[in-house]
Structure formats: structure tokens, C-alpha cells
C-alpha atoms as a PDB file:
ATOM      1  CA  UNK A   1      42.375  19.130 125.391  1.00  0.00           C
ATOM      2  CA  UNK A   2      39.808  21.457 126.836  1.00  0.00           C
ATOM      3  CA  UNK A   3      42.585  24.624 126.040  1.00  0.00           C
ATOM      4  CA  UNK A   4      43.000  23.494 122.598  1.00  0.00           C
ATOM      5  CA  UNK A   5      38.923  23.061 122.092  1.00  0.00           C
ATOM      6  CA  UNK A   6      38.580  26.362 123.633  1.00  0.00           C
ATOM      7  CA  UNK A   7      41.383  28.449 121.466  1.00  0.00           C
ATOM      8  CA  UNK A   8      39.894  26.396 118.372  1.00  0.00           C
ATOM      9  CA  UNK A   9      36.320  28.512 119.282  1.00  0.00           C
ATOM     10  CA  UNK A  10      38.050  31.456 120.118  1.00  0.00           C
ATOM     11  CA  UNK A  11      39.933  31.465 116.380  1.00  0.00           C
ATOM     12  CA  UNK A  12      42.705  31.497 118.156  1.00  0.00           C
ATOM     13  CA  UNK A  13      45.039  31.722 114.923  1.00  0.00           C
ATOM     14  CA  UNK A  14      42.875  28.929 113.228  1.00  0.00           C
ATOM     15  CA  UNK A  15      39.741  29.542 110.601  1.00  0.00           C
ATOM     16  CA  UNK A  16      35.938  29.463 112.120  1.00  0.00           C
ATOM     17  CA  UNK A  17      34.591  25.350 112.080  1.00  0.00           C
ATOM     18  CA  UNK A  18      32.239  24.875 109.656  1.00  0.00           C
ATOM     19  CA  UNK A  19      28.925  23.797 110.964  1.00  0.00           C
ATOM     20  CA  UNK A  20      26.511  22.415 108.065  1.00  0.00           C
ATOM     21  CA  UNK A  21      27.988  25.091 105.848  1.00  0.00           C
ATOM     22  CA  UNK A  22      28.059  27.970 108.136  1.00  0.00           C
ATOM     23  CA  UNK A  23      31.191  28.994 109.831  1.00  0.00           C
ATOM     24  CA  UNK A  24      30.664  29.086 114.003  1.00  0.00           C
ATOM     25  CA  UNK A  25      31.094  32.839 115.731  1.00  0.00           C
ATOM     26  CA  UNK A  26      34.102  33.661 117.226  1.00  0.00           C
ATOM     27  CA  UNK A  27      33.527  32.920 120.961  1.00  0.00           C
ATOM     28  CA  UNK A  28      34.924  36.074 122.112  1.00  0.00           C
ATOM     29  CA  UNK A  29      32.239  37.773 120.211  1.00  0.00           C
ATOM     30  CA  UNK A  30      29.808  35.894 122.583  1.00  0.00           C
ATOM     31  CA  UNK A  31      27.130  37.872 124.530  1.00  0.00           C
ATOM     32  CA  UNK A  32      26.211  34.618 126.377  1.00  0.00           C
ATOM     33  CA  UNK A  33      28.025  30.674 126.855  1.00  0.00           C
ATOM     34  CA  UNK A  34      26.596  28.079 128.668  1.00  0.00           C
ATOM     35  CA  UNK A  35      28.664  25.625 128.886  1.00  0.00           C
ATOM     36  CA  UNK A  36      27.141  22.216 129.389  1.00  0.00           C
ATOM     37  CA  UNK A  37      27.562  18.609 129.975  1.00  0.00           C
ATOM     38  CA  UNK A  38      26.068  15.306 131.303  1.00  0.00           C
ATOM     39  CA  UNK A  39      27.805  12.270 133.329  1.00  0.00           C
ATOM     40  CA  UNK A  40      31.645  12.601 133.226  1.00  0.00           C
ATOM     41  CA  UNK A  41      30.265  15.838 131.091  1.00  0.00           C
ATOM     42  CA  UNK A  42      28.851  17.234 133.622  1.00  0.00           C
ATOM     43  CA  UNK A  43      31.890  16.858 135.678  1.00  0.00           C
ATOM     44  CA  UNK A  44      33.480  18.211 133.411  1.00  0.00           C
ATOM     45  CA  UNK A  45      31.158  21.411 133.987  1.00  0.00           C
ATOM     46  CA  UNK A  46      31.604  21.517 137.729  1.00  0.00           C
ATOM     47  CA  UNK A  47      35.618  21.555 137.262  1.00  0.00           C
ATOM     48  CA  UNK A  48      36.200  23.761 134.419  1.00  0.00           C
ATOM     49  CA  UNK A  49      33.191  26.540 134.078  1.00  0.00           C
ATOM     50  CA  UNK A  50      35.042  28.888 136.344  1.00  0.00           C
ATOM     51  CA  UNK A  51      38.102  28.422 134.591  1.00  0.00           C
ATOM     52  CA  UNK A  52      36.004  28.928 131.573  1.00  0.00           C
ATOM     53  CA  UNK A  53      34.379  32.535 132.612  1.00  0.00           C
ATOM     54  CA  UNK A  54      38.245  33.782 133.873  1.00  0.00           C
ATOM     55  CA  UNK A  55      39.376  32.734 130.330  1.00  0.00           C
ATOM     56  CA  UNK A  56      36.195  34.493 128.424  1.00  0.00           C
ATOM     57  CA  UNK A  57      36.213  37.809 130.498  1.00  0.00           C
ATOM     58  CA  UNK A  58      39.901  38.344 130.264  1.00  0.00           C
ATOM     59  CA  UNK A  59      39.036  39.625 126.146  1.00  0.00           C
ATOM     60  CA  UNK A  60      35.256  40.457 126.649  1.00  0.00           C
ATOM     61  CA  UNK A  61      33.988  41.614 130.360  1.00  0.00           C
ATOM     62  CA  UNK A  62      30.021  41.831 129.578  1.00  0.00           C
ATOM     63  CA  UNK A  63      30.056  37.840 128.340  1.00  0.00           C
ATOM     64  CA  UNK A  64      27.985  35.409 130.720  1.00  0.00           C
ATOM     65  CA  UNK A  65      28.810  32.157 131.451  1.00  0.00           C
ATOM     66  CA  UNK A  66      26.315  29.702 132.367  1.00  0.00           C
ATOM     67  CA  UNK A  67      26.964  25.571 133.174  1.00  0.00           C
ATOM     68  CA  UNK A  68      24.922  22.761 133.172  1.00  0.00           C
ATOM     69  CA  UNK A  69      25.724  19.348 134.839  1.00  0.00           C
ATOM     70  CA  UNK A  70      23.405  16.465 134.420  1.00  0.00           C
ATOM     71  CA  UNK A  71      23.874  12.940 135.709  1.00  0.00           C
ATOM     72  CA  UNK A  72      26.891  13.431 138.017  1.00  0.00           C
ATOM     73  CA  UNK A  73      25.524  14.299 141.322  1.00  0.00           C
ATOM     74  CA  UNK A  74      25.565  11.185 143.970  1.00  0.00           C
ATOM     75  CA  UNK A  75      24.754  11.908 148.045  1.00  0.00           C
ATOM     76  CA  UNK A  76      27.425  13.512 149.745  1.00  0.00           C
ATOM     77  CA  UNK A  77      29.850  10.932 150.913  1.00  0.00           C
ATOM     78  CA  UNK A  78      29.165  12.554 154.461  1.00  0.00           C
ATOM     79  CA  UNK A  79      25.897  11.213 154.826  1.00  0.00           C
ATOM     80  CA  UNK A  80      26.992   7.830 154.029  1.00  0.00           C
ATOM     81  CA  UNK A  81      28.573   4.744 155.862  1.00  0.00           C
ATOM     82  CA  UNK A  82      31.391   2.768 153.582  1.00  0.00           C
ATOM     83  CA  UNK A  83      32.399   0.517 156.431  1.00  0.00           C
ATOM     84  CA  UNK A  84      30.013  -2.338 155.767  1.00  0.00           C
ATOM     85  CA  UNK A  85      30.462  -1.774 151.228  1.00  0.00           C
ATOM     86  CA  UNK A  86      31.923  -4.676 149.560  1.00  0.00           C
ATOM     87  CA  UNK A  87      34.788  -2.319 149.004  1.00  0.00           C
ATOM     88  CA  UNK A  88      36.051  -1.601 152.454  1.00  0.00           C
ATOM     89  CA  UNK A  89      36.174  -5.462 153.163  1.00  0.00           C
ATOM     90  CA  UNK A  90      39.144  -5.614 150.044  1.00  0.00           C
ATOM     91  CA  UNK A  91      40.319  -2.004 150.603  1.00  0.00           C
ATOM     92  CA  UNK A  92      40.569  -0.947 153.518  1.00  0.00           C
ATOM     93  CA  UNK A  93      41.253   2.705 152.733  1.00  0.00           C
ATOM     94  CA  UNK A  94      38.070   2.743 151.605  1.00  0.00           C
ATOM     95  CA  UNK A  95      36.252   2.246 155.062  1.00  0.00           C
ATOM     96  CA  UNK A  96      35.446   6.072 155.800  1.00  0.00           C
ATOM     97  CA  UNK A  97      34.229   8.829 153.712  1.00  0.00           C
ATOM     98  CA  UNK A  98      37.400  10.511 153.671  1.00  0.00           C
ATOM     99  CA  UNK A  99      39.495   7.032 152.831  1.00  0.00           C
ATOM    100  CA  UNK A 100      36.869   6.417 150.206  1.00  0.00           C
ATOM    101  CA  UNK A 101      37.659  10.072 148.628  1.00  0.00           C
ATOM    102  CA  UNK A 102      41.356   9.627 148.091  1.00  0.00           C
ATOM    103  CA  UNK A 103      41.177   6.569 146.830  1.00  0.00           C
ATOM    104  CA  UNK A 104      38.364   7.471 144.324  1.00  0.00           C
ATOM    105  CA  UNK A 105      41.043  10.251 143.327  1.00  0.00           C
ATOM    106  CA  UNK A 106      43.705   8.513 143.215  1.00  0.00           C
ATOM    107  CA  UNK A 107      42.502   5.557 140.925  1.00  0.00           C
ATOM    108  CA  UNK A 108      41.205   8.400 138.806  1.00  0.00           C
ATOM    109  CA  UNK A 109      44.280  10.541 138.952  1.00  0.00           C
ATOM    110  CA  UNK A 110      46.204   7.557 137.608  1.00  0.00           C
ATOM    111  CA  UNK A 111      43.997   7.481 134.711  1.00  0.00           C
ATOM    112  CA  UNK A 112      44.109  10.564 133.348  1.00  0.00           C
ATOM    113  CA  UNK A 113      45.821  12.783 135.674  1.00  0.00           C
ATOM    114  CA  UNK A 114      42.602  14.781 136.002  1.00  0.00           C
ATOM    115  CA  UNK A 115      42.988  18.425 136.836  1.00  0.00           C
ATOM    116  CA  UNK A 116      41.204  19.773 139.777  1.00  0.00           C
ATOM    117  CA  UNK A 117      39.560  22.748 140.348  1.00  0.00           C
ATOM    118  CA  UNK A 118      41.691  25.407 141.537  1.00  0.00           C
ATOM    119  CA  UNK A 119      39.941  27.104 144.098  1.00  0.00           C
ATOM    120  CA  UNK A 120      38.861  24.303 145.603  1.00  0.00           C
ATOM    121  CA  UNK A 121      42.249  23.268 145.726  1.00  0.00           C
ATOM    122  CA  UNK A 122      43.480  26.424 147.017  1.00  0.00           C
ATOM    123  CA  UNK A 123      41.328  25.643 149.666  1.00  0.00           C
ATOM    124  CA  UNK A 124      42.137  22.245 150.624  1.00  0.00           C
ATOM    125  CA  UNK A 125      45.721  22.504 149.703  1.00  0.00           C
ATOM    126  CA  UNK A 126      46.954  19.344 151.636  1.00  0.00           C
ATOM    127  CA  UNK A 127      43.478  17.272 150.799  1.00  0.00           C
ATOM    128  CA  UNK A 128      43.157  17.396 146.841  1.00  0.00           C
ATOM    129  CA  UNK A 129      40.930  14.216 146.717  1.00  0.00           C
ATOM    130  CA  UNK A 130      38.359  15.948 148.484  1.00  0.00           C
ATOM    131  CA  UNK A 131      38.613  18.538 145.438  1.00  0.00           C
ATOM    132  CA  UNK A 132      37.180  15.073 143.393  1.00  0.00           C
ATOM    133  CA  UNK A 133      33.626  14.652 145.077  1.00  0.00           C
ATOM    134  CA  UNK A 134      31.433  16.736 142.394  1.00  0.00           C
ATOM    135  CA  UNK A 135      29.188  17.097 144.787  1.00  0.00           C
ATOM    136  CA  UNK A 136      31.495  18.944 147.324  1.00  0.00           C
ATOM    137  CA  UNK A 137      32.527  21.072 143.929  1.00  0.00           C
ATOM    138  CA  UNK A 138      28.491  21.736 143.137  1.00  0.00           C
ATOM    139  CA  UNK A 139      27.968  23.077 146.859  1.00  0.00           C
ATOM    140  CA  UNK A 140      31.155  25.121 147.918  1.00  0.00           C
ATOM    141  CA  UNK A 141      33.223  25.706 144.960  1.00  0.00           C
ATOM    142  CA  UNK A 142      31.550  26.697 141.572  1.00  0.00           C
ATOM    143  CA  UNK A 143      30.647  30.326 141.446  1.00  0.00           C
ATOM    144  CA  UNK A 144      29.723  30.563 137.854  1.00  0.00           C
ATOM    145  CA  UNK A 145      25.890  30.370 137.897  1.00  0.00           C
ATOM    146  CA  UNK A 146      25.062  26.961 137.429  1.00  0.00           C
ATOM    147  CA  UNK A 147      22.443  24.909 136.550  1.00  0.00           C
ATOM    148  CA  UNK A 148      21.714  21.015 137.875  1.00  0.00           C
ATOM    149  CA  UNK A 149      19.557  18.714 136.376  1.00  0.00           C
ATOM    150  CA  UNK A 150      19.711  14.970 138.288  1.00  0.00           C
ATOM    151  CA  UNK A 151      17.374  12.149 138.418  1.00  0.00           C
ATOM    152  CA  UNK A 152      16.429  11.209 141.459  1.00  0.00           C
ATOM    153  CA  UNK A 153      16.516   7.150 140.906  1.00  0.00           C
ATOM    154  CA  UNK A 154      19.717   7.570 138.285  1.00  0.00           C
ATOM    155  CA  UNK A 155      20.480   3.726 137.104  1.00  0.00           C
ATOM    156  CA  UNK A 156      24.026   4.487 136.742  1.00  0.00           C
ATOM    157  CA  UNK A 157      24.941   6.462 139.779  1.00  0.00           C
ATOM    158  CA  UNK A 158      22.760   4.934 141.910  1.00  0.00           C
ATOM    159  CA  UNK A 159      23.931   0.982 141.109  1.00  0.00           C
ATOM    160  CA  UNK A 160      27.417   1.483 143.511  1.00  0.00           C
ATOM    161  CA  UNK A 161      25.085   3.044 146.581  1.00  0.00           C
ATOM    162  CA  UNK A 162      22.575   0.341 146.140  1.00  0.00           C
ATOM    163  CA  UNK A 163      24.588  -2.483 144.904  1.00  0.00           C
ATOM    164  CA  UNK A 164      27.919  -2.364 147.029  1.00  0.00           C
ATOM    165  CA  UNK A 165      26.895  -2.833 150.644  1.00  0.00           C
ATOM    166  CA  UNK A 166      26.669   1.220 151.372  1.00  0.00           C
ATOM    167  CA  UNK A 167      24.403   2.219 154.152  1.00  0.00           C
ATOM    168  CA  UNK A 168      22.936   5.242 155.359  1.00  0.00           C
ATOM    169  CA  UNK A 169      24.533   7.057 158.964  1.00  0.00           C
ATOM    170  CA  UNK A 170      21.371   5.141 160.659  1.00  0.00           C
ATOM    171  CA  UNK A 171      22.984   1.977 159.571  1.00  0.00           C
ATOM    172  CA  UNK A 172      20.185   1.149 156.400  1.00  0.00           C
ATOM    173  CA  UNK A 173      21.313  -0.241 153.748  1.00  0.00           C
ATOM    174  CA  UNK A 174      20.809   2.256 151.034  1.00  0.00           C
ATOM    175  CA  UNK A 175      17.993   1.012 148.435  1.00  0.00           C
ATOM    176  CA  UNK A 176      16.793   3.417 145.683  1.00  0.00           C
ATOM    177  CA  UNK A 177      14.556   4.929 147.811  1.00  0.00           C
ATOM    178  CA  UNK A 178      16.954   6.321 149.600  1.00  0.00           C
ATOM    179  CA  UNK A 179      19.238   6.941 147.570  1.00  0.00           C
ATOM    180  CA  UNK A 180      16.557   9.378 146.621  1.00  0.00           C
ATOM    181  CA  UNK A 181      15.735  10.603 149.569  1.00  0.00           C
ATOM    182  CA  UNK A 182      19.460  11.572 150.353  1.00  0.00           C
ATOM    183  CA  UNK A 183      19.956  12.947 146.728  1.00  0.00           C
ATOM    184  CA  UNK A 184      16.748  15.080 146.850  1.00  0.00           C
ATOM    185  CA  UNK A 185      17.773  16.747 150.350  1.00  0.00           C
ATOM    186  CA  UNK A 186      20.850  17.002 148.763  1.00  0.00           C
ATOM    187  CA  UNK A 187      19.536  18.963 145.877  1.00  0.00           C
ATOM    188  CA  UNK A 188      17.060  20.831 148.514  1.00  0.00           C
ATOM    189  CA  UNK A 189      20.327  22.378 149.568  1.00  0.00           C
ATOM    190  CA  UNK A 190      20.955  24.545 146.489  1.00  0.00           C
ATOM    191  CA  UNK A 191      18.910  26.758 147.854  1.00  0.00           C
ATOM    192  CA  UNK A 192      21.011  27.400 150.798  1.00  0.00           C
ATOM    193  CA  UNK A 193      24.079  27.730 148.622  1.00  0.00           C
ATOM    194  CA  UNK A 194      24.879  31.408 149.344  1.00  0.00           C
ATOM    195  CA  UNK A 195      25.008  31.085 153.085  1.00  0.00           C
ATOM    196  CA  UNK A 196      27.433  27.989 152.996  1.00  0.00           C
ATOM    197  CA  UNK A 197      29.528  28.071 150.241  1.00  0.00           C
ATOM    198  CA  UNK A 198      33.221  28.153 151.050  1.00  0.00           C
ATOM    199  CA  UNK A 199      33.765  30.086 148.288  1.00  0.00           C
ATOM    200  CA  UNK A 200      31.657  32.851 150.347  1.00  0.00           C
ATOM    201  CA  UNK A 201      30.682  36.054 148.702  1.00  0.00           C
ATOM    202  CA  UNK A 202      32.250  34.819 145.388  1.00  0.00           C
ATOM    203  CA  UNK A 203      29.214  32.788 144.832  1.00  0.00           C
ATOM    204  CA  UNK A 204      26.238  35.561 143.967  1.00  0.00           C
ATOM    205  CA  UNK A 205      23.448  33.128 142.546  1.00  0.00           C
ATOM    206  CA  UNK A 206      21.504  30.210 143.381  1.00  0.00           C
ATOM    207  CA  UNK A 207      21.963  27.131 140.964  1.00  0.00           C
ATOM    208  CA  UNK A 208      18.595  26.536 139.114  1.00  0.00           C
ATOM    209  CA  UNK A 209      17.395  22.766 139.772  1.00  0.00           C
ATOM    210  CA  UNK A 210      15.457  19.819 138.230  1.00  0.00           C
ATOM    211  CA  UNK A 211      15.335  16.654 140.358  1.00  0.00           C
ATOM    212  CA  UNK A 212      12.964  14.389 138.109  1.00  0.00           C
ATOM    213  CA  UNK A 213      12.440  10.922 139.921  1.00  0.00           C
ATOM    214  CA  UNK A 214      13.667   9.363 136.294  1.00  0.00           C
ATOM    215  CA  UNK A 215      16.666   6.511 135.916  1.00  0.00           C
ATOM    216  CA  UNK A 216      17.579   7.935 132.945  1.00  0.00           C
ATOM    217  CA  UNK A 217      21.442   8.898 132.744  1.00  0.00           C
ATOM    218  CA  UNK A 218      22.604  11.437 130.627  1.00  0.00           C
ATOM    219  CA  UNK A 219      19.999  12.959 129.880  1.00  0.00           C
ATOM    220  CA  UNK A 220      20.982  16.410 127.547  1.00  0.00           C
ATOM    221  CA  UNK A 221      21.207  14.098 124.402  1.00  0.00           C
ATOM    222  CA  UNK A 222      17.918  12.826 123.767  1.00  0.00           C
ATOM    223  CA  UNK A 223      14.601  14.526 123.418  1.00  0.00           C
ATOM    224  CA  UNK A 224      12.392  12.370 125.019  1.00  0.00           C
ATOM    225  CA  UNK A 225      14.417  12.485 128.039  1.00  0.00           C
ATOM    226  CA  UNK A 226      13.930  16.336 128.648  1.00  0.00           C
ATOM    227  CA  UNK A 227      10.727  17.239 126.671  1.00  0.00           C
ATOM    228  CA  UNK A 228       8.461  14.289 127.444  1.00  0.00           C
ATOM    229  CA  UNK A 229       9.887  14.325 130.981  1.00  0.00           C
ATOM    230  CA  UNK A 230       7.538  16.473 133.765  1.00  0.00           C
ATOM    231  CA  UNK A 231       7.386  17.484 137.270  1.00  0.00           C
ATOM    232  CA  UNK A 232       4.409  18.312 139.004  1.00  0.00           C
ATOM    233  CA  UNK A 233       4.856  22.090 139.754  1.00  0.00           C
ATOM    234  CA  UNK A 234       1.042  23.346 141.395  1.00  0.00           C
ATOM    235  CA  UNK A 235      -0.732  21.309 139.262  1.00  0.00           C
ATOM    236  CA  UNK A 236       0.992  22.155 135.687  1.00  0.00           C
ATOM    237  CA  UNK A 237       3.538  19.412 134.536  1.00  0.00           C
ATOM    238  CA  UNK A 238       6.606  20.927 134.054  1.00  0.00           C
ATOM    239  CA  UNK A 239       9.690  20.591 131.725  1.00  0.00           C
ATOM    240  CA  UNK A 240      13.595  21.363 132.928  1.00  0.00           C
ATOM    241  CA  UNK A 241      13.782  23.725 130.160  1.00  0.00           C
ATOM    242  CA  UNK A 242      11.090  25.672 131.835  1.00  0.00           C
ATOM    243  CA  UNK A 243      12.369  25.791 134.928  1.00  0.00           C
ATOM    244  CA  UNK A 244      16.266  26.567 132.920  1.00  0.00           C
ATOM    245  CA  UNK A 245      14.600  29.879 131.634  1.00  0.00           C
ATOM    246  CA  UNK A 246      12.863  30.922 135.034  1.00  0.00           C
ATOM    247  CA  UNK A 247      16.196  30.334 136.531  1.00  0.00           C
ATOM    248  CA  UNK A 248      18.154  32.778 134.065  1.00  0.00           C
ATOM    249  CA  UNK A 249      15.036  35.336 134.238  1.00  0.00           C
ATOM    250  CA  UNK A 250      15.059  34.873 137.926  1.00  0.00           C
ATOM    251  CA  UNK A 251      11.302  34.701 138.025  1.00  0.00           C
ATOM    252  CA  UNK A 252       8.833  31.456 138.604  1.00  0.00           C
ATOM    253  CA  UNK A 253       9.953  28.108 139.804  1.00  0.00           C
ATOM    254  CA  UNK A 254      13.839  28.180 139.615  1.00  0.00           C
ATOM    255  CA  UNK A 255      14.301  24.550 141.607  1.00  0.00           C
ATOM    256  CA  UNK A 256      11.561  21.723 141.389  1.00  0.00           C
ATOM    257  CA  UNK A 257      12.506  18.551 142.750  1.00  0.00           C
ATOM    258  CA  UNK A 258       9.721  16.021 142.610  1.00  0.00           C
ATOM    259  CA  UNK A 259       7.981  14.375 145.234  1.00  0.00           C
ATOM    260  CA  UNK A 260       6.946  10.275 144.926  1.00  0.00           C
ATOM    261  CA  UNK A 261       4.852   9.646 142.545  1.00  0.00           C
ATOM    262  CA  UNK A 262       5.454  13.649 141.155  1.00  0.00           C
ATOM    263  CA  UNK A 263       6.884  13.161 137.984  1.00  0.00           C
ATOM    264  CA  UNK A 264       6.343  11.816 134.452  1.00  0.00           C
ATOM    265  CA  UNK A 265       9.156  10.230 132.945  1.00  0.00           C
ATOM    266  CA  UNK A 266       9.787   8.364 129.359  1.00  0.00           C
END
């Protein structure tokens, strides 16, 4: 599907779409893509936007590529417990981080026999399903600059954390405070990207970040959610889309993550 929406955009041996009576560019013609997506969107973003910059720069070196995942980052299953979920006591696969992994991949995989990312895969050749945790994908394997925009109290990917018996390595059950806790260090970690990607010198920029404490999901597709929402950033409430263009101009804040009590959300 995605190589069929992508040839379609490309004109690919097909006439332009028609948007409101104008007929869309040819995508090889771009100067810059961003490519962007929230929940199983933004997923979508963290397997596909390398893929996506091989496939633009083959015709048209100078083109940038940009992505954008919203909604889809959770803790890192490494800083979490499964033994004591309601989960483990049915599955018992899914008692450690790793067990939980493959069997998150493979109930997936039998859905809709997702395709991985490659280099990841490359890289953990015998261990595909660890290819599945986005947020193992946001930290070591996407090298296309990327940006991430995640609420810190997400109703949606919070509920399983908070809900199904999960506890933190200290043995607390996880509540949504910390489930914010562990996603905000997690997003702290962007920063740090660089130094301990796997992907190594392959990965040459920061991501950009926006860590509202909102419970909002998927967020891209309403206004409200992104211009009425606000960070605290030295006194002058702050909007992801401000932060999004201090990222690509590589000036100003380029990752706020709120604070308690920090943000201003709809």
C-alpha cells in the first residue's frame, strides 16, 4: 500500500491527484517532504521514513525528508516489570520484556504481516520482534531527521501501563504519574541520540521534541490540540509548531518537555 501511495505521488505512469481543483506536484520535484503521522501513523513514520528518503534521493539527491510521529511513544519496555501484568498471569510469554516483545509482534505480525524496518532488522537479524518496540526504532534506528511530539499523560497509550498490573523496576505499580515520569526521561534521551544510536554515525541530527503533559491522542488532526496547546518555555507559552521550526532552523528551543503543572492543554 505505502509503494502504491508513493508511485501514485511520484506520477509514476498515472495523472497528478486533483486536490480542490489543483493537480498535486510531482513528488520528485520536491525540495522538501515531511512525512508525518500520529498513533499507528506515527508508527508508520518510525518504520518507513528511511525507506522513504532512499526511495526520494535515488531520482532527486538535494530533496529532504523530514518525519513526524505523534502518539506512539510508550516507556521503553526495559524500564518496566511485566511479571506481576494481568497478562503474564494468562500468557506466560509475556512475563519479561523480551517475552512481552515477541509476542506483541507476533499477534501483530499475524494481522497484517507488518514489515519491519530494515536496518533495524539487519541488526537484530535473529530477534525481529525487538524491531516492533517504536520506541527502540525512535532511539537507535531512524536516521532521517525526525521529529516527536508525545503527551506525557496519553489516555490511550498510557491505559495498558496503568490499567494491566505493570510496575516500574522498583516494583511500583505504574500510575499516570509515572508513566510520565518514565516517558519524559524517555523523551529527555533524544538529546543523547547521537552518542547511542546503533545506527552510529548514520544518525547526524537530534530529533526535535514536544512532551506536553496532555491526554490527548492523536494529536496532528485537530487544531485545538496543537495551537491552543502550550509549554512553559522561560516564561513564554509555547506551541509544538514553534519548537518544529526551531528544530529545522536549528536555533532556539528544539526539545521542551514540560514539567508538572508546565503546560496548557485543551
Amino acid at each position: 500500500i505505502l509503494d502504491a501511495a508513493i508511485a501514485t505521488l511520484r506520477q509514476d505512469g498515472v495523472a497528478a491527484i486533483d486536490y480542490q481543483g489543483t493537480p498535486m506536484p510531482d513528488l520528485d520535484q520536491a525540495t522538501y517532504v515531511l512525512v508525518a503521522g500520529g498513533s499507528a501513523g506515527g508508527a508508520g513514520v518510525a518504520h518507513h521514513v528511511d525507506a522513504l528518503t532512499t526511495t526520494l534521493r535515488a531520482t532527486n539527491a538535494e530533496v529532504t525528508v523530514n518525519g513526524l510521529a505523534d502518539s506512539i511513544l510508550a516507556p521503553s519496555l526495559d524500564l518496566v516489570d511485566p511479571s506481576s501484568s494481568t497478562l503474564c498471569a494468562t500468557q506466560p510469554t509475556a512475563c519479561t520484556a523480551d517475552g512481552l516483545r515477541q509476542l506483541q509482534h507476533e499477534a501483530t505480525n499475524a494481522l497484517w504481516a507488518s514489515q519491519l524496518e530494515s536496518s533495524c532488522v539487519a541488526m537484530h537479524p535473529t530477534e525481529p520482534w525487538r524491531c516492533f518496540e517504536v520506541n527502540h526504532l525512535l532511539h537507535h534506528h531512524v536516521t532521517s531527521p525526525l521529529f516527536v511530539r508525545m503527551g506525557l499523560t496519553d489516555s490511550l497509550i498510557s491505559d495498558p501501563f496503568v490499567t494491566g498490573g505493570y510496575q516500574t523496576l522498583g516494583g511500583d505499580p505504574f500510575n499516570i504519574l509515572r508513566f510520565a515520569v518514565a516517558l519524559s526521561a524517555d523523551l529527555g534521551e533524544f538529546a543523547n541520540l547521537m552518542a547511542n544510536s546503533e545506527e552510529g554515525p548514520a544518525t547526524l541530527t537530534a530529533p526535535g521534541v514536544y512532551g506536553p503533559t496532555c491526554s490527548k491522542h492523536e494529536t496532528l488532526g485537530a487544531n485545538d490540540a496543537i495551537y491552543s496547546t502550550f509549554i512553559d518555555d522561560g516564561g513564554t507559552p509555547t506551541d509544538m509548531f514553534t519548537v518544529f521550526e526551531n528544530w529545522r532552523a536549528m536555533t532556539g528551543t528544539t526539545q521542551l518537555v514540560s514539567a508538572a503543572g508546565a503546560s496548557t492543554c485543551p
